[in-house]
Protein backbone atom coordinates (compact mmCIF):
# COMPACT_ATOMS: atom_id res chain seq x y z
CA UNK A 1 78.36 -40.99 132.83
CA UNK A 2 77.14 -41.70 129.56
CA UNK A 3 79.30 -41.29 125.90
CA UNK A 4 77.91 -38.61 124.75
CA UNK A 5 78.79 -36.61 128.22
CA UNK A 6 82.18 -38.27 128.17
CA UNK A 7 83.29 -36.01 125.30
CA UNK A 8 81.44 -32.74 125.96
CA UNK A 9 83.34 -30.00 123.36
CA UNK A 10 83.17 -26.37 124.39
CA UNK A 11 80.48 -26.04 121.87
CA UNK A 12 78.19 -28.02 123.64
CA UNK A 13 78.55 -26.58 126.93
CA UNK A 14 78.28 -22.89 125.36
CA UNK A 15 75.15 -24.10 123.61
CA UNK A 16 74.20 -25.26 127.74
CA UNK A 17 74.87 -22.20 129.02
CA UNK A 18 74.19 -19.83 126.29
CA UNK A 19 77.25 -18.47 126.33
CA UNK A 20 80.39 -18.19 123.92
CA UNK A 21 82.83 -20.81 123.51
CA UNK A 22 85.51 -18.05 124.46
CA UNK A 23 83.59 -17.69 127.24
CA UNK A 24 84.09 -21.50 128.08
CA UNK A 25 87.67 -21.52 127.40
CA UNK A 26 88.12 -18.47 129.96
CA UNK A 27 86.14 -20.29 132.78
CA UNK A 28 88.58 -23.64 132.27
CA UNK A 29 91.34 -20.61 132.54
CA UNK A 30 90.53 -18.92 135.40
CA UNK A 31 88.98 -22.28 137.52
CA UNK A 32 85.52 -21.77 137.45
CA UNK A 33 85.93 -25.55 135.58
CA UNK A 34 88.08 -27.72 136.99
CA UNK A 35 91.23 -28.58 134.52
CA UNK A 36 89.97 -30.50 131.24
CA UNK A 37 92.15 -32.98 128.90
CA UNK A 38 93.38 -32.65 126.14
CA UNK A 39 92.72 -34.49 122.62
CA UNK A 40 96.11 -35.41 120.63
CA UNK A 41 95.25 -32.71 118.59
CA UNK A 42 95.25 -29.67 121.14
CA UNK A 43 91.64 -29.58 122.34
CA UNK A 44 90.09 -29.84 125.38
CA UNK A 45 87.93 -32.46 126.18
CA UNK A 46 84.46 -31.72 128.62
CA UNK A 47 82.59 -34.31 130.66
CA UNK A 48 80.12 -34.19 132.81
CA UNK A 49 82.12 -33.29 135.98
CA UNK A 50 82.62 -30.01 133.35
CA UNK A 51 78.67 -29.94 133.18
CA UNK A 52 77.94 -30.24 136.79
CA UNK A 53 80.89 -27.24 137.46
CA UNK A 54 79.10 -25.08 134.86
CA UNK A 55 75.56 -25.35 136.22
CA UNK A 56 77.18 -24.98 139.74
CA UNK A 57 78.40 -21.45 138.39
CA UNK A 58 75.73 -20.12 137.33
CA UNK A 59 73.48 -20.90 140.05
CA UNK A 60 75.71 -19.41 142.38
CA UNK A 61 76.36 -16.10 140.23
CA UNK A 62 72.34 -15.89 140.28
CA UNK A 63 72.66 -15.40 144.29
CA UNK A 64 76.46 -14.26 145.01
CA UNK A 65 77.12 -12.63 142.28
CA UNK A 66 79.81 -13.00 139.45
CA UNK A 67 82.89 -12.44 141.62
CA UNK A 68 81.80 -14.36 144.83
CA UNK A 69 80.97 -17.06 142.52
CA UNK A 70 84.15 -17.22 140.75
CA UNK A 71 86.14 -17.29 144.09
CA UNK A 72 84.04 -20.17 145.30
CA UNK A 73 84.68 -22.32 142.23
CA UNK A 74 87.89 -21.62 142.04
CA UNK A 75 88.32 -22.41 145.71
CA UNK A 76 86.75 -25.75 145.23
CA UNK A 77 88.70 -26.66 142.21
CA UNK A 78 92.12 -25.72 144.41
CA UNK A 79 91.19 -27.75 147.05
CA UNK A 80 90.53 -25.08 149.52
CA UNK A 81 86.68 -26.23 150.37
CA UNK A 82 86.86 -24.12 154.18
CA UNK A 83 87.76 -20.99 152.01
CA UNK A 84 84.58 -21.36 149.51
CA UNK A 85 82.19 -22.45 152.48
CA UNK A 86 83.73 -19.39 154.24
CA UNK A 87 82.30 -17.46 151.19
CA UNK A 88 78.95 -18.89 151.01
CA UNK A 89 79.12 -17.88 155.18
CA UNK A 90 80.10 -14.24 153.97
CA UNK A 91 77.57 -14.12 151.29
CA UNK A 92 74.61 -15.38 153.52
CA UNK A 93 75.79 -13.22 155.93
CA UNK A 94 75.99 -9.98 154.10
CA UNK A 95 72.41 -10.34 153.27
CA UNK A 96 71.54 -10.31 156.41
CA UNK A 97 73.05 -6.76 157.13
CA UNK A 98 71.25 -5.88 154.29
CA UNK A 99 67.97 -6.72 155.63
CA UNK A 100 68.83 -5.27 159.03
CA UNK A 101 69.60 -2.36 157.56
CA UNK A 102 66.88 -1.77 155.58
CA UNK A 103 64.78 -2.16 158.54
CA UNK A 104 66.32 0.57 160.47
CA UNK A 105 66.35 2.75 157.74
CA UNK A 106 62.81 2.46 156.61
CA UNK A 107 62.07 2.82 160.27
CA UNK A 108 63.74 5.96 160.20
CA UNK A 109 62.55 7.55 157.25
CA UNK A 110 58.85 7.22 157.72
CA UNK A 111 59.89 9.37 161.36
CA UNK A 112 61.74 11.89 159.07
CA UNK A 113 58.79 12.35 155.77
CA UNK A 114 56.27 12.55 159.23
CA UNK A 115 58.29 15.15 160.31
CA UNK A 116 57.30 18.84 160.17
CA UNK A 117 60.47 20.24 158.34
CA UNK A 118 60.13 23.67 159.84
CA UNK A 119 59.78 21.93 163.62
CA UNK A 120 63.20 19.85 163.04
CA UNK A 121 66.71 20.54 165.20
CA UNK A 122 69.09 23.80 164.39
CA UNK A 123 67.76 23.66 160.81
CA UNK A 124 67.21 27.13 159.63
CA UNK A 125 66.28 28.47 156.40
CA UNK A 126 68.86 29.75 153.67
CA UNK A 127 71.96 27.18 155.38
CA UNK A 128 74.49 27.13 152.26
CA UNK A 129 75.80 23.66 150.74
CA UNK A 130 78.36 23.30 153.53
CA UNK A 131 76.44 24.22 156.60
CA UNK A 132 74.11 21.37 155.49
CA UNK A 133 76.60 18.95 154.49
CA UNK A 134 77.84 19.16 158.19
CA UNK A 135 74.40 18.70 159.49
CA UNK A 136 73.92 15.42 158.15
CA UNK A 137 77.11 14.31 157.75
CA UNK A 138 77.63 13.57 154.03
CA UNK A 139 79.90 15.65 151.10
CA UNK A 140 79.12 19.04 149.31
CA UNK A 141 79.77 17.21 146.64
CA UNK A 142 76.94 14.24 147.33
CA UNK A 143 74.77 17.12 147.57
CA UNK A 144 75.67 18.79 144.54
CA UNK A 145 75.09 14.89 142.68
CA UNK A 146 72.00 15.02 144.02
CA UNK A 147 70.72 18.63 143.27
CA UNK A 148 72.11 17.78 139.74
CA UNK A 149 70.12 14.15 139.65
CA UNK A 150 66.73 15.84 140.25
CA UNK A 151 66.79 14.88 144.01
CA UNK A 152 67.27 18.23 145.70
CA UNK A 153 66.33 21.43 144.56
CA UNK A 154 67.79 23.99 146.88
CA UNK A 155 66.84 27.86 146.09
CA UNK A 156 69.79 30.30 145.26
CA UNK A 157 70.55 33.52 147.06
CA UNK A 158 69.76 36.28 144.51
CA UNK A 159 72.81 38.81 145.46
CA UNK A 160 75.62 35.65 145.23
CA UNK A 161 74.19 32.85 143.32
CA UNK A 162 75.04 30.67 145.97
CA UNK A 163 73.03 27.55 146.87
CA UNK A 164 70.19 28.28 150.23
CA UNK A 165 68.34 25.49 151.77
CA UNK A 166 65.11 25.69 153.38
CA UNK A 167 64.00 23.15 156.15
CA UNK A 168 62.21 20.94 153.38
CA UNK A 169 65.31 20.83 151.42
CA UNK A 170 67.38 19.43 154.44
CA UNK A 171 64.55 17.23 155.18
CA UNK A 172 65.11 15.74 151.23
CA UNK A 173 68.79 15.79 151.63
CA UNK A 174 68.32 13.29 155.03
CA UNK A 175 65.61 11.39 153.18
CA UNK A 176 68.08 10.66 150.11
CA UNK A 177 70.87 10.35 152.61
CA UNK A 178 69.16 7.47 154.50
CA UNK A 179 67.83 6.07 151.43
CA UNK A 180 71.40 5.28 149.72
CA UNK A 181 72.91 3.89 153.16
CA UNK A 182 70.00 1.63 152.24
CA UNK A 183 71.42 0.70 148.51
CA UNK A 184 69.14 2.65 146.49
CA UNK A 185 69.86 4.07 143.53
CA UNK A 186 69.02 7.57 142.55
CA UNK A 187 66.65 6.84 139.83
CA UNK A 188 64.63 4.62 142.59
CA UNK A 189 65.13 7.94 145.36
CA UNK A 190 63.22 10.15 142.91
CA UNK A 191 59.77 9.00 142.77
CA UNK A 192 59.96 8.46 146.24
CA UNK A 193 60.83 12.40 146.83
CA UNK A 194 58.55 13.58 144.39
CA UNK A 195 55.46 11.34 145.63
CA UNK A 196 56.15 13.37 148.83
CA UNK A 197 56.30 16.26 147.59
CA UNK A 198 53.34 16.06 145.70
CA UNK A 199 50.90 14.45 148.31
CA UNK A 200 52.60 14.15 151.26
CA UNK A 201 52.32 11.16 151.42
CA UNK A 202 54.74 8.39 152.15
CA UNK A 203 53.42 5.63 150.24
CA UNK A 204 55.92 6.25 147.36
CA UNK A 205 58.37 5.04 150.38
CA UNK A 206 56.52 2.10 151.77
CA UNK A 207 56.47 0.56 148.11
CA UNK A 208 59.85 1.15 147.42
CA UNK A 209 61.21 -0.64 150.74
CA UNK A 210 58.35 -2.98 150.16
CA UNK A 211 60.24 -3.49 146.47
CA UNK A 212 63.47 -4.11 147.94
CA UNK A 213 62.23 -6.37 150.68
CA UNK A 214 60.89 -8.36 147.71
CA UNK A 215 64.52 -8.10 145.91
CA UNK A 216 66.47 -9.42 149.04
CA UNK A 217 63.93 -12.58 149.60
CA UNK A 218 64.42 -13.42 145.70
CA UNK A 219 68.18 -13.24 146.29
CA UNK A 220 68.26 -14.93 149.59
CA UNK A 221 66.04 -17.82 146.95
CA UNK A 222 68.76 -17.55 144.53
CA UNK A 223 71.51 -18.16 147.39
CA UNK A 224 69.75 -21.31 148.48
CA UNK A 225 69.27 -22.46 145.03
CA UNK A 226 73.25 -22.11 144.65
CA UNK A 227 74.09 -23.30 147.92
CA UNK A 228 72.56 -26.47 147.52
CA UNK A 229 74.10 -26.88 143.77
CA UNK A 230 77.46 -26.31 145.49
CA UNK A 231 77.09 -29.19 147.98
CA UNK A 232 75.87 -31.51 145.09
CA UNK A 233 79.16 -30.69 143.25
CA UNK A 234 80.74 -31.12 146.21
CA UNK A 235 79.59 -34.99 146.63
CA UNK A 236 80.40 -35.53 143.13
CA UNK A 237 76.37 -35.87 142.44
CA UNK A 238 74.49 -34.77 139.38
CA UNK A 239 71.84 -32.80 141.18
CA UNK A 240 68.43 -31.64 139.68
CA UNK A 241 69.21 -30.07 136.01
């Protein structure tokens, strides 16, 4: 360890991280640092084991996320390394799921845009916002989000005002459905929709599971990256900076 790293101030591991010195003092506070010196005067005094614990952080909030991270950190600096391996496990793990389910469910909805919407099940046209809601198995009130978020665009019965679906409106509702079981948001859903709508096509689709494909490998990156700064910390080692 050299002088200079001996005596780290909070400054100079804000200025590292390019964060606020607040934000320093909080992670000595909560334990995403283990627990620092003070000088005579009151302050606390960084080294490099500080350093290391910093860069450890933020590598692993790139792949697990802020909270996973802080519970791993803090796990480490109590002692309690079978509890923050046991996240890394969860984490790694999770992912997984993710991609399993986004297979399934990109499986599934090229079937249903393929799909002739007058040719599918008990569908009929004019069901209300209930009669649907049972169908597929989701809210009234999801739907209504949705009709209200561009997604859905359901006719209304002249005498009552009351919402009527056709058979392509059902199909959309199972499409959006699927698509936020898959973690989609509903600004990604809607040029997906539309794209079908327009052409018939389900390219829109294709590119936008293609798109998250690509987001879960970068993460899955990301998880390594942190992984392997955790078991550097770990041994006490400086790692690759």
């Amino acid at each position: 360890m050299s002088r200079r790293e001996a005596g780290l101030r909070p400054i100079d591991l804000a200025r590292m991280a390019g964060v606020s010195t607040q934000q320093i003092r909080n992670y000595g506070e909560v334990g995403v640092l283990p627990p620092a010196p003070r000088t005579p005067a009151g302050y606390r005094r960084f080294d490099a084991r500080h350093r290391q614990a910093l860069i450890t952080y933020q590598a692993l909030v790139r792949g697990y996320g802020t909270d996973t991270a802080r519970a791993i950190m803090q796990a480490v600096h109590a002692g309690d390394v079978p509890r923050a391996v046991t996240l890394v496990d969860a984490g790694h793990a999770a992912l997984h799921e993710q991609r399993l389910s986004l297979q399934a469910v990109s499986e599934a909805l090229e079937v249903v845009a393929r799909q002739d919407p007058e040719a599918e099940g008990p569908v009929r046209s004019g069901m209300r916002v209930g009669d649907v809601a049972a169908h597929l198995g989701v809210r009234a009130s999801a739907l209504r989000v949705w009709e209200a978020a561009g997604l859905l665009r359901p006719g209304r019965e002249r005498a009552t005002g009351y919402r009527c679906f056709s058979p392509s409106d059902v199909r959309d509702a199972r499409m959006v459905s699927m698509l936020r079981q898959g973690r989609y948001s509903l600004a990604q859903i809607l040029p997906i929709l539309e794209g079908l709508r327009r052409t018939g096509s389900s390219e829109a689709l294709r590119e936008a599971v293609a798109r998250r494909q690509a987001g879960l490998t970068e993460r899955a990156v990301a998880m390594l990256e942190g992984s392997g700064r955790l078991h550097c910390y770990l041994e006490g080692g400086e790692g690759v900076v």
